[in-house]
C-alpha atoms as a PDB file:
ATOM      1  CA  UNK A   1      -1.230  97.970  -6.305  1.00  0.00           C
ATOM      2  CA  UNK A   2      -4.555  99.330  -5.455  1.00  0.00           C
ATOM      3  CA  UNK A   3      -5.120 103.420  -4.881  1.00  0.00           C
ATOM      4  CA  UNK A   4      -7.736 105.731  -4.418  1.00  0.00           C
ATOM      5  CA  UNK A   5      -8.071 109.378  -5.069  1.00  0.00           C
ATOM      6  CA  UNK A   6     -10.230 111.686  -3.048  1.00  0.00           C
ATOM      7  CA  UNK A   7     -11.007 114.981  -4.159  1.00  0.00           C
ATOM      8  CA  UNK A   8     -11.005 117.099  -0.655  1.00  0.00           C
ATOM      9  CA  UNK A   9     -13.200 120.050  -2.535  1.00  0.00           C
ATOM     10  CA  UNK A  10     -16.144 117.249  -2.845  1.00  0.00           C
ATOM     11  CA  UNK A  11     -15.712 115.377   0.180  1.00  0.00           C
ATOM     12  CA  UNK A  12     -17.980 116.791   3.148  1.00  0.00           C
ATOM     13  CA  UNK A  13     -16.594 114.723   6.203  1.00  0.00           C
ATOM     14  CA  UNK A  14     -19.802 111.963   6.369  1.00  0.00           C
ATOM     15  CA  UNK A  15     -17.399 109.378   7.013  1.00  0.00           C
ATOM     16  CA  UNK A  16     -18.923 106.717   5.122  1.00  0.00           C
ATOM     17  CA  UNK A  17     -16.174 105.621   3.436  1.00  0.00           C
ATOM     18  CA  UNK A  18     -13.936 105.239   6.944  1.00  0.00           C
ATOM     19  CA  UNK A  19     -17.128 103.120   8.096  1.00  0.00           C
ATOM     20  CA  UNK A  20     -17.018 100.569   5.140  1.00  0.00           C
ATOM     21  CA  UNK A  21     -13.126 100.539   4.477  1.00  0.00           C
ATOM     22  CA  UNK A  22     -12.460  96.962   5.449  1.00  0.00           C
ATOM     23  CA  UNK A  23      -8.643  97.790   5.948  1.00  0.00           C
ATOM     24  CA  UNK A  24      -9.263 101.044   7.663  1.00  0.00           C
ATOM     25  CA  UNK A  25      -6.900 102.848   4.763  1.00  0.00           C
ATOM     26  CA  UNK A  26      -8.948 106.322   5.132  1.00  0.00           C
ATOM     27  CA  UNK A  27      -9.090 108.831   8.065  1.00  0.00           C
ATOM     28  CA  UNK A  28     -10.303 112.255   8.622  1.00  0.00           C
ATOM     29  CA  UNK A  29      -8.300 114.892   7.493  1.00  0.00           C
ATOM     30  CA  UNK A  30      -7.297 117.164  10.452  1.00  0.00           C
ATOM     31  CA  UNK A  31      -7.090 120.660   8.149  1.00  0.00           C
ATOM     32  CA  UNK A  32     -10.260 122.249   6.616  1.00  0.00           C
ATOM     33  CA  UNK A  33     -11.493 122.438   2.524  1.00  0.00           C
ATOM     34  CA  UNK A  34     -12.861 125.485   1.078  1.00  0.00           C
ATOM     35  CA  UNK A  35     -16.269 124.735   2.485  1.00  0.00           C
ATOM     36  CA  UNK A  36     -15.607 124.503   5.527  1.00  0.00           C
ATOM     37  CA  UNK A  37     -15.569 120.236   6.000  1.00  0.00           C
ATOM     38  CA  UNK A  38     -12.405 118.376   7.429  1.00  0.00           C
ATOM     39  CA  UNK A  39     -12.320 115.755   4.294  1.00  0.00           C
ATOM     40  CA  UNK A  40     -11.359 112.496   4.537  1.00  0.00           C
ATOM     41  CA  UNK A  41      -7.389 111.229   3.756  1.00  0.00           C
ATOM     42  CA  UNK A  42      -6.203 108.057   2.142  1.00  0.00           C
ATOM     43  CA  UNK A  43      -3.550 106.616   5.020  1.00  0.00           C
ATOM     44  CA  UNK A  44      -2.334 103.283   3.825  1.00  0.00           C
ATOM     45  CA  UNK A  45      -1.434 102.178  -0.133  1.00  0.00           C
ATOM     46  CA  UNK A  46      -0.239  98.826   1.194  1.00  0.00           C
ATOM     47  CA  UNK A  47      -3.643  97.923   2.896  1.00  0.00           C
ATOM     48  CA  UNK A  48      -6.608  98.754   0.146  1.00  0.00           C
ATOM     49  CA  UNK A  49      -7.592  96.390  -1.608  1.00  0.00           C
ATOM     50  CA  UNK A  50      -9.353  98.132  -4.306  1.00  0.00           C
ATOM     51  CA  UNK A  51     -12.501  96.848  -3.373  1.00  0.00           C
ATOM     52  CA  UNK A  52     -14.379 100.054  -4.108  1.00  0.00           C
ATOM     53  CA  UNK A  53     -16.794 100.099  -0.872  1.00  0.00           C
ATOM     54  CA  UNK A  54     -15.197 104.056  -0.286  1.00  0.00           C
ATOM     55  CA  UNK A  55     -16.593 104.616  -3.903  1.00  0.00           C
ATOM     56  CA  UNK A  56     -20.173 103.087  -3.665  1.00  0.00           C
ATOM     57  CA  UNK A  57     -21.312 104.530  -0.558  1.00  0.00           C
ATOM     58  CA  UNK A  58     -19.369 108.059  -1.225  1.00  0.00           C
ATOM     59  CA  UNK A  59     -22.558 110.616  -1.472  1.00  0.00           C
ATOM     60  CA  UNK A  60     -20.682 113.296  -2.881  1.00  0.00           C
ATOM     61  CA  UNK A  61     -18.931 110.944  -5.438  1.00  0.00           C
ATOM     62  CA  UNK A  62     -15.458 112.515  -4.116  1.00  0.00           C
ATOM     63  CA  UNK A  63     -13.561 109.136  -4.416  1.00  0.00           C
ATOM     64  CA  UNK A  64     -11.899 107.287  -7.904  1.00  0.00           C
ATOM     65  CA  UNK A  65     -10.402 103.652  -7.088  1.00  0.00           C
ATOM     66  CA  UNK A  66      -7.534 102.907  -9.289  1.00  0.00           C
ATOM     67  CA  UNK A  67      -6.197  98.944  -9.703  1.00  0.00           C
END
């Protein structure tokens, strides 16, 4: 089964990843990192489909996919 990581330290809230998630398996995160950013969550396992559009348009390169 598919999984991603997302390191919350990295991730600065740009929601790209929630854009291009075909499944809609990643949200916003409603508590804060240490800079200050509300980073985004991984939701549902059984939904990704490791298709690694979270990964390629991540700017901050806070997101590993795992199959």
């Amino acid at each position: 089964m598919p999984k991603i990581t997302i390191d919350r330290e990295r991730c600065k809230g740009c929601e790209f990843c929630i854009a291009f998630c075909p499944k809609k398996a990643i949200k916003m995160g409603a508590d804060f990192n240490a800079a200050g950013y509300h980073p985004a969550v991984f939701i549902d396992e059984r939904e990704c489909t490791g298709c690694g559009f979270c990964y390629q348009v991540c700017p901050e390169v806070a997101i590993e996919v795992y199959k």
